[in-house]
PDB file of N, CA and C in Angstrom:
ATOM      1  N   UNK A   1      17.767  -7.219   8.258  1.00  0.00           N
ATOM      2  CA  UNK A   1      17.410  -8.616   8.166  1.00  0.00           C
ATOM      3  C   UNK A   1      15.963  -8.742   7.715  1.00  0.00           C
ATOM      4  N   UNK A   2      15.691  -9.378   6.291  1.00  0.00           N
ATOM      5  CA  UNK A   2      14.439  -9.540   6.198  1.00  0.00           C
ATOM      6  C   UNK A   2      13.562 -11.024   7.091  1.00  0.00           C
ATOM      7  N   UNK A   3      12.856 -10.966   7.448  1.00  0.00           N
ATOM      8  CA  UNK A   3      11.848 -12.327   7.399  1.00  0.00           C
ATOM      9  C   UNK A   3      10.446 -12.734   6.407  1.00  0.00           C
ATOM     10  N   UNK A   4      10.805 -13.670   6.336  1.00  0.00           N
ATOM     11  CA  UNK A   4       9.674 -14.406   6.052  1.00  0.00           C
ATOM     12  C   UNK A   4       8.494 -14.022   6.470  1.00  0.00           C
ATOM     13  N   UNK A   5       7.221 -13.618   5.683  1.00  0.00           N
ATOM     14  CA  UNK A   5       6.081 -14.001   6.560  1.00  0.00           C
ATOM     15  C   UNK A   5       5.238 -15.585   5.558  1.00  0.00           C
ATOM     16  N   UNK A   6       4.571 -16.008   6.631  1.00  0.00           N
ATOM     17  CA  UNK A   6       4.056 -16.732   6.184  1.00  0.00           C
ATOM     18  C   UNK A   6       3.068 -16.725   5.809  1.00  0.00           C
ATOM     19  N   UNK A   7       2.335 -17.659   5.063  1.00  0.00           N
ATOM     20  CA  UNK A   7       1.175 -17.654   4.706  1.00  0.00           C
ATOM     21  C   UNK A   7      -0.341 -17.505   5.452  1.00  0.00           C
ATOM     22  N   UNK A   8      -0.306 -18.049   6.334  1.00  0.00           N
ATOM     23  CA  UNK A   8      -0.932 -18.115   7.307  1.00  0.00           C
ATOM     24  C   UNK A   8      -0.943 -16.474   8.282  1.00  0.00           C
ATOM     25  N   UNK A   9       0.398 -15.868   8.227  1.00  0.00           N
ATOM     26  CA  UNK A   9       0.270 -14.585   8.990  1.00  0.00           C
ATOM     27  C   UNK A   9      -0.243 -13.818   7.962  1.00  0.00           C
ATOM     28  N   UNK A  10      -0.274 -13.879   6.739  1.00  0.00           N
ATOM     29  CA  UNK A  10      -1.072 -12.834   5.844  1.00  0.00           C
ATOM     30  C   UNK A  10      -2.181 -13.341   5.184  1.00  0.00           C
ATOM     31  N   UNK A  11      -2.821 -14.607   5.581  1.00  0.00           N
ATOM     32  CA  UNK A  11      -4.016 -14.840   5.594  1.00  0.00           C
ATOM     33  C   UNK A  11      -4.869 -14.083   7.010  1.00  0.00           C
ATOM     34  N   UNK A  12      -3.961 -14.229   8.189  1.00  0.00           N
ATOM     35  CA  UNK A  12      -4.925 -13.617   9.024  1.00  0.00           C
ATOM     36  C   UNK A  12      -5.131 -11.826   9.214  1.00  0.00           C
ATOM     37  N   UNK A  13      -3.846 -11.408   8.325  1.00  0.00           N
ATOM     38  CA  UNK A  13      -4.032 -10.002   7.864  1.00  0.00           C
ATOM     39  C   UNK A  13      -5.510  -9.928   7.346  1.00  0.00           C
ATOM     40  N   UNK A  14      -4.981 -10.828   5.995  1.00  0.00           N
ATOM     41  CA  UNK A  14      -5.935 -10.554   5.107  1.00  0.00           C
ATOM     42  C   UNK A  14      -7.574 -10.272   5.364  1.00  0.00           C
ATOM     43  N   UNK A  15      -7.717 -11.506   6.116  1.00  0.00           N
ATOM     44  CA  UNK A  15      -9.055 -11.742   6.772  1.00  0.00           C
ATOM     45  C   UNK A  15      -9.478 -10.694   8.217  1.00  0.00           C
ATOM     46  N   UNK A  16      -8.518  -9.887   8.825  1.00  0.00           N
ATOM     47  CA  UNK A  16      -8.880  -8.501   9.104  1.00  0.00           C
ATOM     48  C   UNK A  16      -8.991  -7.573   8.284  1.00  0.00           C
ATOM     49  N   UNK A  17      -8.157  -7.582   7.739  1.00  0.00           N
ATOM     50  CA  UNK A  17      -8.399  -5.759   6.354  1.00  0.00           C
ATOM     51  C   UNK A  17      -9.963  -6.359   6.147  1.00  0.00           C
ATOM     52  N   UNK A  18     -10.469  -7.415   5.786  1.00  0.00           N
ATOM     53  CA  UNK A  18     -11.770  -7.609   5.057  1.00  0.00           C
ATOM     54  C   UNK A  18     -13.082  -6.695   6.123  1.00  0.00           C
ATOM     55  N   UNK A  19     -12.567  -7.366   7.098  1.00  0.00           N
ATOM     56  CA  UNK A  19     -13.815  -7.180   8.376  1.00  0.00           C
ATOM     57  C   UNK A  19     -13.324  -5.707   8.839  1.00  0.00           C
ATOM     58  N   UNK A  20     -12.095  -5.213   8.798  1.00  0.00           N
ATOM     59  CA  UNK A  20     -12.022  -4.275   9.991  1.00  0.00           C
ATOM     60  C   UNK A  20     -11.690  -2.828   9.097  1.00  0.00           C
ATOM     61  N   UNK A  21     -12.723  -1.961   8.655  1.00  0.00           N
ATOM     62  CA  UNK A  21     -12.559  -0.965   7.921  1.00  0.00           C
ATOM     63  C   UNK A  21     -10.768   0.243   8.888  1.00  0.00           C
ATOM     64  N   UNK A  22     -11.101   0.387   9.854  1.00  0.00           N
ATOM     65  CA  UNK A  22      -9.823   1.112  10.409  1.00  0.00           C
ATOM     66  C   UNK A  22      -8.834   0.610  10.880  1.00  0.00           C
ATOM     67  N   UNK A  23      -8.986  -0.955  10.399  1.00  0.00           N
ATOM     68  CA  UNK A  23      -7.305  -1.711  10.199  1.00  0.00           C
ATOM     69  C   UNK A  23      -6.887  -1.313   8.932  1.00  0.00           C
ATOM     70  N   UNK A  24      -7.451  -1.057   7.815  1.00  0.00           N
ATOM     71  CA  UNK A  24      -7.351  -1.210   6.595  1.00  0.00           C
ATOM     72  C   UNK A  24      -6.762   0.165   6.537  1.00  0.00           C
ATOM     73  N   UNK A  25      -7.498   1.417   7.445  1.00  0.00           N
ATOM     74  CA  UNK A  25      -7.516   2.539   6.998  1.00  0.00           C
ATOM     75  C   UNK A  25      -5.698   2.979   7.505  1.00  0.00           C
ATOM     76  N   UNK A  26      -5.586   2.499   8.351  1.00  0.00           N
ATOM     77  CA  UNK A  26      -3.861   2.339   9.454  1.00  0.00           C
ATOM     78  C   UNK A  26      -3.000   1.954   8.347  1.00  0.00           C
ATOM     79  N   UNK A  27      -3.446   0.260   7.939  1.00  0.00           N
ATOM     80  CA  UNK A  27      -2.592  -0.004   6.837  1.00  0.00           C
ATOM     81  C   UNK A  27      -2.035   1.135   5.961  1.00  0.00           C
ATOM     82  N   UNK A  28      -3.008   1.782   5.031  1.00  0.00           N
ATOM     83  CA  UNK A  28      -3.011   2.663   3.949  1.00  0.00           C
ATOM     84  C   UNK A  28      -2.241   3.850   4.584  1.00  0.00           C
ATOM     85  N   UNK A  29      -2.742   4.335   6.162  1.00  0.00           N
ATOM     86  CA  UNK A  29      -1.792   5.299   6.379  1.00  0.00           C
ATOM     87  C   UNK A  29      -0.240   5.328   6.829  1.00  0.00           C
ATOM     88  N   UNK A  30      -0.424   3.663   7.251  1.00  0.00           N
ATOM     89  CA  UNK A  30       1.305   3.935   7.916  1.00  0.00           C
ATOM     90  C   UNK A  30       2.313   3.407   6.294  1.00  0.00           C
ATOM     91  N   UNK A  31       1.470   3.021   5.486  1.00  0.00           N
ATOM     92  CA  UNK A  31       2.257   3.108   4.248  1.00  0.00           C
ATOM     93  C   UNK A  31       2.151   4.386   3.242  1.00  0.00           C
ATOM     94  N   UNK A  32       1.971   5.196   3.307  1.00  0.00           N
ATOM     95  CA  UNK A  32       1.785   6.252   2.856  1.00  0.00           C
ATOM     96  C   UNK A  32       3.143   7.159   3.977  1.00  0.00           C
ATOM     97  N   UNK A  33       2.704   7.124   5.272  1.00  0.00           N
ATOM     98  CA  UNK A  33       3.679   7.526   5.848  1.00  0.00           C
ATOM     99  C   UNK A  33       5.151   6.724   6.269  1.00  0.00           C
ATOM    100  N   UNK A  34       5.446   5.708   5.393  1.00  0.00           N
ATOM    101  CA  UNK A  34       6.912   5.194   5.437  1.00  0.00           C
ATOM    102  C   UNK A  34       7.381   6.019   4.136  1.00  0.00           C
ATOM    103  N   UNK A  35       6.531   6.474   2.657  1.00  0.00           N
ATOM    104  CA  UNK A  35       7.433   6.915   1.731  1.00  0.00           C
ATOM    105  C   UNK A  35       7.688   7.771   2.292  1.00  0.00           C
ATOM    106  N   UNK A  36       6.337   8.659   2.765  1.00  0.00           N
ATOM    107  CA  UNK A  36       7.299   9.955   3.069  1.00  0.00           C
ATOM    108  C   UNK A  36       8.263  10.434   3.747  1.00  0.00           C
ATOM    109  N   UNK A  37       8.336   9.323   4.807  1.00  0.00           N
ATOM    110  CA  UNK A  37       9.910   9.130   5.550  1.00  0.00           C
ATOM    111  C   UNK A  37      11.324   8.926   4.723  1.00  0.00           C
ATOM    112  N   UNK A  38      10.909   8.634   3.564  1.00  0.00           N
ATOM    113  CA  UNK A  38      11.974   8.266   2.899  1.00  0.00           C
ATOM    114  C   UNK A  38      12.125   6.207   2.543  1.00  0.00           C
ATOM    115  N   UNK A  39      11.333   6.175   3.453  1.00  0.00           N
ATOM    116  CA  UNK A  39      11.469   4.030   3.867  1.00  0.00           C
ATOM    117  C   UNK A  39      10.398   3.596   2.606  1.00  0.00           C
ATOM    118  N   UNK A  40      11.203   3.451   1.541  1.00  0.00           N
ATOM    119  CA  UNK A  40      10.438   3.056   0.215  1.00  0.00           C
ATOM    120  C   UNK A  40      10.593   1.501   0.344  1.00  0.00           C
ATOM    121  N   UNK A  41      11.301   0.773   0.743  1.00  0.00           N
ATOM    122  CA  UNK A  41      11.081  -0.201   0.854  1.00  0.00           C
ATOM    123  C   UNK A  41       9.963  -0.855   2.153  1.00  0.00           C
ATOM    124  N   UNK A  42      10.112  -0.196   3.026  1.00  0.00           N
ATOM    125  CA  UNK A  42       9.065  -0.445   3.931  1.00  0.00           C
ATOM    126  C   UNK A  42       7.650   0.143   3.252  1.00  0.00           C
ATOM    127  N   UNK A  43       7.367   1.396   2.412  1.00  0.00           N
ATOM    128  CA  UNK A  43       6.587   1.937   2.198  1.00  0.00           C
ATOM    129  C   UNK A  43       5.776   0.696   0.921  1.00  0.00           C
ATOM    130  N   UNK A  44       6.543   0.480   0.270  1.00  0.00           N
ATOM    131  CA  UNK A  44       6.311  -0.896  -1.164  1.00  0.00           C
ATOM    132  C   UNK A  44       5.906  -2.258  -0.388  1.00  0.00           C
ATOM    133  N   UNK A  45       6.111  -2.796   0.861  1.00  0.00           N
ATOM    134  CA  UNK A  45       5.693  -3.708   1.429  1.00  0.00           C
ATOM    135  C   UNK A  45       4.740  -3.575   1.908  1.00  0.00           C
ATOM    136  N   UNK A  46       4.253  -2.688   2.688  1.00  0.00           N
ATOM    137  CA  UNK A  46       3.001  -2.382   3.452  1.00  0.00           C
ATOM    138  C   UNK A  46       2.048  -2.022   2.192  1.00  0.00           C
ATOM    139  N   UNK A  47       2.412  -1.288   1.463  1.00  0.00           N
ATOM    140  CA  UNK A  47       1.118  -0.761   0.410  1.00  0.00           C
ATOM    141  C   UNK A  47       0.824  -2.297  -0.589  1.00  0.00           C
ATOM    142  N   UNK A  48       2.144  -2.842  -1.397  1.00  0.00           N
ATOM    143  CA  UNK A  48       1.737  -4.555  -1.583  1.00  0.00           C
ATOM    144  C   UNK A  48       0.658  -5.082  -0.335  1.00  0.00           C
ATOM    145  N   UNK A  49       1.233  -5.241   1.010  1.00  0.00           N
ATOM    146  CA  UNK A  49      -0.235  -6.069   1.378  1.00  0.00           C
ATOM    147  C   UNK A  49      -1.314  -4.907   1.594  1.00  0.00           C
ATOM    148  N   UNK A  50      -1.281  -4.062   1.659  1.00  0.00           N
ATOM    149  CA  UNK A  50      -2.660  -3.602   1.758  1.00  0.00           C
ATOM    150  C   UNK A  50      -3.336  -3.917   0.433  1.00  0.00           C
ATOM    151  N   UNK A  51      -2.810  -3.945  -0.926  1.00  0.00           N
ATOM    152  CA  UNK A  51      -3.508  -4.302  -2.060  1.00  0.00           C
ATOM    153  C   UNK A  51      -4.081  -6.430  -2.314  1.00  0.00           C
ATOM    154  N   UNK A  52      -3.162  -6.756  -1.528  1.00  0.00           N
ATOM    155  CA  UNK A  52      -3.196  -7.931  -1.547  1.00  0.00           C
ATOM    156  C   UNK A  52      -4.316  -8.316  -0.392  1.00  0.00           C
ATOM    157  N   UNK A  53      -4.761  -7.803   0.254  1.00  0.00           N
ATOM    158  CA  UNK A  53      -5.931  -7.999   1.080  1.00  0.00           C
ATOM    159  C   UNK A  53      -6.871  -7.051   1.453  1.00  0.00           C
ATOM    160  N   UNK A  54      -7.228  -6.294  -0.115  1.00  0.00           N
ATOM    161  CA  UNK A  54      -8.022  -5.686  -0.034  1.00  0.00           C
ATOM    162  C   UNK A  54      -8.625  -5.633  -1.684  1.00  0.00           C
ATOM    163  N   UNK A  55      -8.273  -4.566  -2.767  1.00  0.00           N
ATOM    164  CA  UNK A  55      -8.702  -4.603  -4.059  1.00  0.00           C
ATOM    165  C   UNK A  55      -8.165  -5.977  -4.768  1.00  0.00           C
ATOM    166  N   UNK A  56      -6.863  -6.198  -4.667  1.00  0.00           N
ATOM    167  CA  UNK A  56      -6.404  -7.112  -5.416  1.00  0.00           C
ATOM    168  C   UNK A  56      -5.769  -6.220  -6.638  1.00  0.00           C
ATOM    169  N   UNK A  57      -4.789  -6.736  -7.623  1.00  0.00           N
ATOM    170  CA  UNK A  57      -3.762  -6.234  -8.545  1.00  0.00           C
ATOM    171  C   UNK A  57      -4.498  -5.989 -10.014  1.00  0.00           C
ATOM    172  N   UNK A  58      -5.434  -7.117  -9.706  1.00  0.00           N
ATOM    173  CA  UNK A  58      -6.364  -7.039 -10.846  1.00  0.00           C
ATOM    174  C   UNK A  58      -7.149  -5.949 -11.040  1.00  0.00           C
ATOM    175  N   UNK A  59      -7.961  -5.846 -10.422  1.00  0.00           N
ATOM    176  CA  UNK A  59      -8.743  -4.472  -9.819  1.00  0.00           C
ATOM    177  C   UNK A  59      -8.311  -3.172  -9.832  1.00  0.00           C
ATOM    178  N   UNK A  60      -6.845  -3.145  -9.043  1.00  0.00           N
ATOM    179  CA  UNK A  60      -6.387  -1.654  -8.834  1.00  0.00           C
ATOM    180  C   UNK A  60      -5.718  -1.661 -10.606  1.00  0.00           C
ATOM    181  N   UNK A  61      -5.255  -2.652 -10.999  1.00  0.00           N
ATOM    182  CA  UNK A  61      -4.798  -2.550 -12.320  1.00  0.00           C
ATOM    183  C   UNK A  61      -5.599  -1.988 -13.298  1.00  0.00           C
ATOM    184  N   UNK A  62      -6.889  -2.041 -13.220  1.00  0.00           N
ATOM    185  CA  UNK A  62      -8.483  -1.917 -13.952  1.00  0.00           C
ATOM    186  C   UNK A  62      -8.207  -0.363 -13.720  1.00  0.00           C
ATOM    187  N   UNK A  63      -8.148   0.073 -12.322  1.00  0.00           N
ATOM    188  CA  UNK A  63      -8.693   1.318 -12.098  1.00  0.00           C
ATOM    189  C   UNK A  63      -7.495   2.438 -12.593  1.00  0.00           C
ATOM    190  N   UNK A  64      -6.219   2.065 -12.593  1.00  0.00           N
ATOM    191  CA  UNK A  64      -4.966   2.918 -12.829  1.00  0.00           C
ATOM    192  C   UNK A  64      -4.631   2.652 -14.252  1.00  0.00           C
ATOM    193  N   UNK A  65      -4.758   2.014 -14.654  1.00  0.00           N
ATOM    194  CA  UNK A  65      -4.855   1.543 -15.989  1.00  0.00           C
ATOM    195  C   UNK A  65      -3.272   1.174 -16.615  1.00  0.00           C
ATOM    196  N   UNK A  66      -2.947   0.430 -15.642  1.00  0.00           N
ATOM    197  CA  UNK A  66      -1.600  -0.624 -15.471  1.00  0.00           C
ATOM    198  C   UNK A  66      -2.081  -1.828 -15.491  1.00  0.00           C
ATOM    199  N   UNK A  67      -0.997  -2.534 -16.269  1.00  0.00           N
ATOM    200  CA  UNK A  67      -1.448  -4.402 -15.540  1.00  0.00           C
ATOM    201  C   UNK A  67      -0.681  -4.384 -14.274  1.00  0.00           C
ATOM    202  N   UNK A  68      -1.681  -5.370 -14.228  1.00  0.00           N
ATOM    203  CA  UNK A  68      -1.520  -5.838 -12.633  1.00  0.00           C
ATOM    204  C   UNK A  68      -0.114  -6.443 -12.423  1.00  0.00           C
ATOM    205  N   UNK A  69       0.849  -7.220 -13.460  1.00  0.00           N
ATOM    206  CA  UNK A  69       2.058  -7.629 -13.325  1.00  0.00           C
ATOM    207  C   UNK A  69       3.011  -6.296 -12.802  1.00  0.00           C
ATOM    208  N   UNK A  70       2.671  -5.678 -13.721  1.00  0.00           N
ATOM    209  CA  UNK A  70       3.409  -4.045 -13.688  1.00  0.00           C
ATOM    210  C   UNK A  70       3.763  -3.176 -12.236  1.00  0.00           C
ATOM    211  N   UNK A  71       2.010  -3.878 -11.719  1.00  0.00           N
ATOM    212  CA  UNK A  71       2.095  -3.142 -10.739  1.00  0.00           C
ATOM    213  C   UNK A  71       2.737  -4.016  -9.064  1.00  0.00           C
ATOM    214  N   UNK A  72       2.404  -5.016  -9.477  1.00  0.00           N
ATOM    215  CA  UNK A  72       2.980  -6.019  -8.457  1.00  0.00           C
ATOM    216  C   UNK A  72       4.882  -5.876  -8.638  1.00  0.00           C
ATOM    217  N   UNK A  73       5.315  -5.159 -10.071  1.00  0.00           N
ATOM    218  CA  UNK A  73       6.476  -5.620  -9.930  1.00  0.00           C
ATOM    219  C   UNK A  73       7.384  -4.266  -8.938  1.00  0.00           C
ATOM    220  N   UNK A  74       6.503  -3.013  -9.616  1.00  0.00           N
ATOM    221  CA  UNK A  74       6.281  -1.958  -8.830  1.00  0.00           C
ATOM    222  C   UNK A  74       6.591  -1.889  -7.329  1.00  0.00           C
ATOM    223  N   UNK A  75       5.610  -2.603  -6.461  1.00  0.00           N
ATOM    224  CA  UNK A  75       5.622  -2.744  -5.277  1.00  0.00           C
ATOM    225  C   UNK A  75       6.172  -3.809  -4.998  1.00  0.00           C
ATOM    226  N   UNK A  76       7.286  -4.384  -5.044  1.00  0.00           N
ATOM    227  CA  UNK A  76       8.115  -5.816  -5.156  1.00  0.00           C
ATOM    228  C   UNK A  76       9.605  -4.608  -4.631  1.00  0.00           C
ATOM    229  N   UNK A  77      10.143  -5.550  -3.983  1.00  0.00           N
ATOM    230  CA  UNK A  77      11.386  -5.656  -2.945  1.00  0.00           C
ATOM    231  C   UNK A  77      12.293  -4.843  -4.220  1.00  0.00           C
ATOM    232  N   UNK A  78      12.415  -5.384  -4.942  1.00  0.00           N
ATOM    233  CA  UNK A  78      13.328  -4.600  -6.301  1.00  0.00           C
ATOM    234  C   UNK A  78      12.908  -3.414  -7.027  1.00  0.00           C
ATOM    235  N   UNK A  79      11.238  -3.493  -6.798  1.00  0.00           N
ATOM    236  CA  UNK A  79      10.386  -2.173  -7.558  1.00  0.00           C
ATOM    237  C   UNK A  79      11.190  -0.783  -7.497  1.00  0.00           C
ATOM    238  N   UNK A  80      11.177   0.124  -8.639  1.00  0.00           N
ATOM    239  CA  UNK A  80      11.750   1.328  -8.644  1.00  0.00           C
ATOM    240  C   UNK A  80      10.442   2.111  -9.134  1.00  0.00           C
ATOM    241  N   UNK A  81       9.312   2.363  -8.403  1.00  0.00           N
ATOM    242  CA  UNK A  81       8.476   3.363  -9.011  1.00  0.00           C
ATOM    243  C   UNK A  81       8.586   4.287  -9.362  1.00  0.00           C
ATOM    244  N   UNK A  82       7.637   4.927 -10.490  1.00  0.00           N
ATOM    245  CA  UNK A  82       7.589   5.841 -10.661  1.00  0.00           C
ATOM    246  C   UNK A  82       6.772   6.913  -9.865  1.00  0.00           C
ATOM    247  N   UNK A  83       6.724   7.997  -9.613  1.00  0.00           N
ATOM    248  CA  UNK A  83       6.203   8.901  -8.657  1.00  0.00           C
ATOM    249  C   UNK A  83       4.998   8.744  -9.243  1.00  0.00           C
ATOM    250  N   UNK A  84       4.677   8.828 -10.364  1.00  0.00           N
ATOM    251  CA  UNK A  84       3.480   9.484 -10.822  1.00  0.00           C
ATOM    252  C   UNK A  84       2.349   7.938 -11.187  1.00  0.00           C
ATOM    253  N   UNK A  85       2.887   6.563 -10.680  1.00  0.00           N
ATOM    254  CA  UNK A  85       2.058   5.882 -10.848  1.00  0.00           C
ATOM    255  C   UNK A  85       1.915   5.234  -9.535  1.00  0.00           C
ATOM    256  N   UNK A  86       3.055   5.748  -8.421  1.00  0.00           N
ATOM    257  CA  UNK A  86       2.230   5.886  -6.985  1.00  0.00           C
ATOM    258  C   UNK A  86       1.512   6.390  -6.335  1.00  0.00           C
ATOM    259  N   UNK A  87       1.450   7.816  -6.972  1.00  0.00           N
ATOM    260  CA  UNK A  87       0.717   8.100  -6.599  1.00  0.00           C
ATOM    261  C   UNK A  87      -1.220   7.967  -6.758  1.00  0.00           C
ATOM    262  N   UNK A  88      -1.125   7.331  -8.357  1.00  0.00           N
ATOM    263  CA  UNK A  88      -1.648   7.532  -8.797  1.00  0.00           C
ATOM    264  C   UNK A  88      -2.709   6.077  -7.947  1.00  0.00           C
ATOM    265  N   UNK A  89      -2.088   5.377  -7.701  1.00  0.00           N
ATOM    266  CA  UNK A  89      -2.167   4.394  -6.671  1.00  0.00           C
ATOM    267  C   UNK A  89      -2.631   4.340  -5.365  1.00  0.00           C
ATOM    268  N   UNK A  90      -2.291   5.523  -4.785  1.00  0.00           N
ATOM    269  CA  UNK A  90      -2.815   6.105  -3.424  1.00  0.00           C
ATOM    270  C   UNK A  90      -3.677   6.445  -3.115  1.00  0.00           C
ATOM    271  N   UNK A  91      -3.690   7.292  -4.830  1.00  0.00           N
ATOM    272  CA  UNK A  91      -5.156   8.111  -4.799  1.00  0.00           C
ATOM    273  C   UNK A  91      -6.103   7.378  -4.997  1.00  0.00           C
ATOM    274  N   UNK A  92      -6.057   6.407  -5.911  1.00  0.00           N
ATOM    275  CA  UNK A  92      -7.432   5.334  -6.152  1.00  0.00           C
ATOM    276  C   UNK A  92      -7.441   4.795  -4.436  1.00  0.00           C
ATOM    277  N   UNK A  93      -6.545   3.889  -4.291  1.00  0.00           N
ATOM    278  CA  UNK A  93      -6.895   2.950  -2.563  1.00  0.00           C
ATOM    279  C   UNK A  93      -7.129   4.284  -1.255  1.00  0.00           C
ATOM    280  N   UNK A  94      -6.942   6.015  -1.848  1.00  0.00           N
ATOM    281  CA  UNK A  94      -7.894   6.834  -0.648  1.00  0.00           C
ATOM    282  C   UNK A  94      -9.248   6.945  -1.124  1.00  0.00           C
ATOM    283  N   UNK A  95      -9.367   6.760  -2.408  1.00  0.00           N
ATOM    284  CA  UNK A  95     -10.946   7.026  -3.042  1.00  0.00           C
ATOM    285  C   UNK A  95     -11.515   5.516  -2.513  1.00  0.00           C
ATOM    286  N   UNK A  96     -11.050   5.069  -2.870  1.00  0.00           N
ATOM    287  CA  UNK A  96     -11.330   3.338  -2.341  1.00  0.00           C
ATOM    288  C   UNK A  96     -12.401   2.824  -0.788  1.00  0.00           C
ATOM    289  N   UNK A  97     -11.065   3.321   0.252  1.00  0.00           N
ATOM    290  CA  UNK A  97     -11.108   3.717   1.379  1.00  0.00           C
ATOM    291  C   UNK A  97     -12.316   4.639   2.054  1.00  0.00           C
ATOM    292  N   UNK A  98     -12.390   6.099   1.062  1.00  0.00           N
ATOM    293  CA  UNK A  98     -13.053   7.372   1.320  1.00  0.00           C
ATOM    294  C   UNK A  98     -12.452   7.880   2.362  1.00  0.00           C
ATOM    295  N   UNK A  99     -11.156   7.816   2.224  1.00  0.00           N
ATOM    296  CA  UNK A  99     -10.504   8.975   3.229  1.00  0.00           C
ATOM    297  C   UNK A  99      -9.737   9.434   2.350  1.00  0.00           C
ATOM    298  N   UNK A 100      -8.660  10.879   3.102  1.00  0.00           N
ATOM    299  CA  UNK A 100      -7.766  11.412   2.215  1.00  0.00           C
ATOM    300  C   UNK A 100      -6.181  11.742   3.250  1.00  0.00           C
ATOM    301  N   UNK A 101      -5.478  11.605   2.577  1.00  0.00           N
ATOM    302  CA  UNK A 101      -4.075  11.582   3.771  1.00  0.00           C
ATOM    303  C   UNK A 101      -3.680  13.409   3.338  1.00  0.00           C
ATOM    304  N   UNK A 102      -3.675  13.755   4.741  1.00  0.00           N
ATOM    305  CA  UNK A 102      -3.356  15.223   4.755  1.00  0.00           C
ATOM    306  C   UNK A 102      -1.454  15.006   5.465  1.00  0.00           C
ATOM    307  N   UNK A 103      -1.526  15.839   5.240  1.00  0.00           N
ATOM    308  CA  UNK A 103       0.289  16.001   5.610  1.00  0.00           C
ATOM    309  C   UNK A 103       0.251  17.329   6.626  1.00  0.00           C
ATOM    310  N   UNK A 104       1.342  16.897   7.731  1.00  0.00           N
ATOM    311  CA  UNK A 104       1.366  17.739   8.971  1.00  0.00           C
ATOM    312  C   UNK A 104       2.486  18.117   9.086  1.00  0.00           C
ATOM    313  N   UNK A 105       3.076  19.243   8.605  1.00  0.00           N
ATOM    314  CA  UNK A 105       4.935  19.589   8.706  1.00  0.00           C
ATOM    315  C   UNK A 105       4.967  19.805  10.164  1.00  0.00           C
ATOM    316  N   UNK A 106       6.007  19.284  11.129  1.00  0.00           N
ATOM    317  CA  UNK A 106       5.986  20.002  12.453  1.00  0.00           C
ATOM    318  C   UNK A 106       7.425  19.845  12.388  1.00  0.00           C
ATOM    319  N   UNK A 107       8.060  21.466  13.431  1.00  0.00           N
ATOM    320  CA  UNK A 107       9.406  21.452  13.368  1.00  0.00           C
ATOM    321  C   UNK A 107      10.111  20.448  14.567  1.00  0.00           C
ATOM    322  N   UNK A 108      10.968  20.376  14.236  1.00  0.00           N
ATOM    323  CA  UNK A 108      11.991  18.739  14.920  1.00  0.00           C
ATOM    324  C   UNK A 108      13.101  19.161  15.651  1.00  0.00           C
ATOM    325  N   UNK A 109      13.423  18.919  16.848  1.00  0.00           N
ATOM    326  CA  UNK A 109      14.466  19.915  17.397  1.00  0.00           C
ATOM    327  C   UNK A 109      15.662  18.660  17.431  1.00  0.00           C
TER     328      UNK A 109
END
C-alpha cells in the first residue's frame, strides 16, 4: 500500500536535512542500504528525497552530467536505472556528504 506524503511532511524533512548534517547522512545511508537489499523501490524513494532536500536535480544533474528530468525520472516509482548512473549518483551525494558507505558481509543463520 503506497501513501501519500504530503507536502508539509517533506517540507519538514526538508528543513531538517538542511540543519541536521547526520539526518542527512542516515538518509543517504538507509538508501543506499535498501538497494542493496534488493528494495529498489524503497531504495529510489529515499535517495529522490534525499536529493530533493538537499542538492536539488539541477545540481546533481550539473555534477553527473545528466539532466535533471532524466534523473528525476530515474528515481521515480516507474524508474528502471541504470547501475552505472546510480551509482554514479551515490558517489557524487558521498563526495557531497564527505563520507563513504563501506559494506559489511556478515553470515545469516
Amino acid at each position: 500500500m503506497k501513501v501519500a506524503l504530503t507536502r508539509s511532511f517533506k517540507e519538514t524533512v526538508k528543513s531538517r536535512a538542511q540543519r541536521d548534517r547526520k539526518f542527512r547522512v542516515a538518509m543517504l545511508q538507509e538508501a543506499t542500504e535498501a538497494f542493496l537489499r534488493g528494495e529498489t523501490d524503497v531504495g529510489k524513494t529515499l535517495l529522490r528525497d534525499y536529493v530533493n532536500s538537499t542538492v536539488g536535480f539541477e545540481e546533481l544533474g550539473d555534477a553527473v552530467e545528466k539532466s535533471p528530468k532524466s534523473l528525476m525520472r530515474m528515481l521515480s516509482a516507474t524508474g528502471n536505472p541504470q547501475a552505472e548512473s546510480l551509482f554514479a549518483v551515490i558517489a557524487h551525494l558521498q563526495r557531497e556528504e564527505g563520507v563513504q558507505v563501506r559494506v559489511l558481509l556478515q553470515r545469516v543463520s
